[in-house]
Protein backbone atom coordinates (compact mmCIF):
# COMPACT_ATOMS: atom_id res chain seq x y z
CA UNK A 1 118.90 -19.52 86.99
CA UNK A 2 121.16 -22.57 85.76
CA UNK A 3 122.73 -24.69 88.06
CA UNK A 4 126.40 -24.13 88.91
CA UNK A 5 128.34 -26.85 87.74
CA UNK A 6 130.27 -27.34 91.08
CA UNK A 7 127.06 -28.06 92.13
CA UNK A 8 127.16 -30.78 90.03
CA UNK A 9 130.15 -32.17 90.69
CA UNK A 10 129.88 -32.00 94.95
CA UNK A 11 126.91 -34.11 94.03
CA UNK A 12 128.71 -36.70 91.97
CA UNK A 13 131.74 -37.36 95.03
CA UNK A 14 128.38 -37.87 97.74
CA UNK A 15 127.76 -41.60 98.58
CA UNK A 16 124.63 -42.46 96.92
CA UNK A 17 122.58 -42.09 99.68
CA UNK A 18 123.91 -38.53 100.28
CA UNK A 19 123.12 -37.88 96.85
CA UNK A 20 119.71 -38.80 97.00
CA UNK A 21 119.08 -36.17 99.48
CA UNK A 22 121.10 -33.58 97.83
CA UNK A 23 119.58 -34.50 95.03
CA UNK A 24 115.77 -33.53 96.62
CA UNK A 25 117.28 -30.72 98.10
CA UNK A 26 118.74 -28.78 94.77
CA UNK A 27 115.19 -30.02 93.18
CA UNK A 28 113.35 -28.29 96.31
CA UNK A 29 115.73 -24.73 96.40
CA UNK A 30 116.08 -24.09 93.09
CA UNK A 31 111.92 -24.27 92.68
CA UNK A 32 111.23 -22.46 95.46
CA UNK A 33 113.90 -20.03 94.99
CA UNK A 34 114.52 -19.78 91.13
CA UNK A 35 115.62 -16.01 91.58
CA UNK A 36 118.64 -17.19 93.96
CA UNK A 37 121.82 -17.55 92.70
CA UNK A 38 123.74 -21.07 93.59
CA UNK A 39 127.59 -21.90 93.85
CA UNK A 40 129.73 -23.85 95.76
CA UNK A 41 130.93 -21.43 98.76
CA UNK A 42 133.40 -22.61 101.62
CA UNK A 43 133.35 -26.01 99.98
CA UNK A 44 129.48 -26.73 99.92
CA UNK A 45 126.42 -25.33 97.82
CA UNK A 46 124.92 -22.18 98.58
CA UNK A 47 121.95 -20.14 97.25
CA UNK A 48 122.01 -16.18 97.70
CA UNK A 49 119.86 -13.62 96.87
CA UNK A 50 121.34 -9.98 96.55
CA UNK A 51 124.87 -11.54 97.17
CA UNK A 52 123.14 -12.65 101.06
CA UNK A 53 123.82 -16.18 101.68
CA UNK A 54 120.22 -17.67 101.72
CA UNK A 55 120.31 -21.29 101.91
CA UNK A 56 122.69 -24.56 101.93
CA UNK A 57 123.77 -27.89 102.46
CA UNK A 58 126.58 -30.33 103.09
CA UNK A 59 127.60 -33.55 103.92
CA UNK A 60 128.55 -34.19 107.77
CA UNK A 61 129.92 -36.92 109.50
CA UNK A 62 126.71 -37.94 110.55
CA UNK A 63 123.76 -36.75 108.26
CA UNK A 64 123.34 -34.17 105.58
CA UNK A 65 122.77 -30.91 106.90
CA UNK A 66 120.35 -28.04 105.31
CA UNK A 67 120.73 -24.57 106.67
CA UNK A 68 119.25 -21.24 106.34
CA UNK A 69 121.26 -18.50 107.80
CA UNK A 70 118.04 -16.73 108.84
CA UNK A 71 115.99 -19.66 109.97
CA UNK A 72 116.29 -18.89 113.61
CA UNK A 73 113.90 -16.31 112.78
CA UNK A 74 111.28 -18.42 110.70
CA UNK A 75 107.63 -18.46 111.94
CA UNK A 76 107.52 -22.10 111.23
CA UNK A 77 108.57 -24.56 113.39
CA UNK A 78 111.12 -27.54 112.37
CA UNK A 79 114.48 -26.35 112.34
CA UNK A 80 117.19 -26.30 115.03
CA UNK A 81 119.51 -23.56 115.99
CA UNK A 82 122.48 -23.75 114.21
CA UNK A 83 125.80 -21.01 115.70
CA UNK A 84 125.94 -17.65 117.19
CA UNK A 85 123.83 -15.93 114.72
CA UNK A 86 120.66 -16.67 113.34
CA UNK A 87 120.98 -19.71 111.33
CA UNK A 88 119.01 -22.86 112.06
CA UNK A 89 119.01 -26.48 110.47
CA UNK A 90 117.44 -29.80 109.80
CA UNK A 91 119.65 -32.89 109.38
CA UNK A 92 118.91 -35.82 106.94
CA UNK A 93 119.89 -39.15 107.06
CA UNK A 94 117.73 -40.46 104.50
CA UNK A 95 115.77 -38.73 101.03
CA UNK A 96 112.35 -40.07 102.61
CA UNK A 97 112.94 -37.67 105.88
CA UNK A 98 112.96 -34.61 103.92
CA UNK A 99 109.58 -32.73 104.27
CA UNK A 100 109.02 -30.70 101.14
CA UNK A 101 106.17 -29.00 102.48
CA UNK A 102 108.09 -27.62 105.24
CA UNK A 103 111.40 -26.97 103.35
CA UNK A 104 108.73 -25.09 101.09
CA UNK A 105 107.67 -22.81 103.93
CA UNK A 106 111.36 -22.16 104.59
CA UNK A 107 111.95 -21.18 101.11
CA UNK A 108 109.11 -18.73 101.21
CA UNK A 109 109.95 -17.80 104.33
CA UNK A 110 113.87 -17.12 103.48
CA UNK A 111 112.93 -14.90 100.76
CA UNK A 112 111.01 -12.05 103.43
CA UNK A 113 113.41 -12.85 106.58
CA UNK A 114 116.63 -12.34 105.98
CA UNK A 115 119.70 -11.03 107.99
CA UNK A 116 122.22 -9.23 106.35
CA UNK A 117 125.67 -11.59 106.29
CA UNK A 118 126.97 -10.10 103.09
CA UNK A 119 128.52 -7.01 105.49
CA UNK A 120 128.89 -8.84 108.50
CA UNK A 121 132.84 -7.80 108.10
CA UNK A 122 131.76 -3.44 107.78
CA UNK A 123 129.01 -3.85 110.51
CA UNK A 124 131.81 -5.24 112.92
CA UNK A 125 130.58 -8.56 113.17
CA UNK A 126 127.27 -8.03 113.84
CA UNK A 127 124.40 -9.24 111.77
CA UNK A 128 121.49 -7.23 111.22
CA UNK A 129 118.28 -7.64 109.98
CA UNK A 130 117.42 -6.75 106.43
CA UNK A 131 113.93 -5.25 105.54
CA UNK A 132 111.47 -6.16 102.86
């Protein structure tokens, strides 16, 4: 799929540091995840496949973070929990922290494990898991 052009543009207002990482990042997701769909979404990119938020990023005050809603359900090892759900994360400060062979296996792994926040709302707030 083609890049959303919002995408572009939250890139071009990051510091150029920020951008550097962003800039791996959108590389990494849209090769390991060329089927997803990006867009901007609550002010900061997003990838989704089936309309199910898959993967994003945004500047914080302190780093860039990367999340994955499921990732709290990931085999691998390397992310954080991130909320009440099942997201997890990894924060950047710099391009040269970013493991691509991880953030690979996350990719892959994204794709099979995925919890269903497109109906959180109808389900009553509860997330559920979707099966492959």
């Amino acid at each position: 799929m083609s890049r959303a052009p919002e995408i572009d543009e939250y890139h071009r207002n990051l510091a150029p540091e920020d951008r550097e990482i962003c800039d791996l990042l959108v590389t990494e997701i849209e090769q390991g995840l060329p089927e997803a769909a990006g867009k901007v979404w609550h002010a900061h990119p997003v990838w989704f496949l089936d309309g199910n938020p898959i993967v994003g990023y945004h500047r914080l005050k302190d780093a860039v973070r990367l999340m994955f809603w499921s990732g709290q359900s990931f085999t691998g090892g390397g992310l954080t929990a991130s909320g009440t759900f099942q997201a997890a994360e990894a924060r950047y400060l710099d391009a040269a922290e970013v493991d691509t062979t991880a953030l690979a296996g996350w990719l892959a792994e994204s794709r099979l494990i995925q919890w269903d926040y497109e109906h959180i709302r109808t389900n009553r707030g509860l997330v559920k898991r979707t099966e492959f």
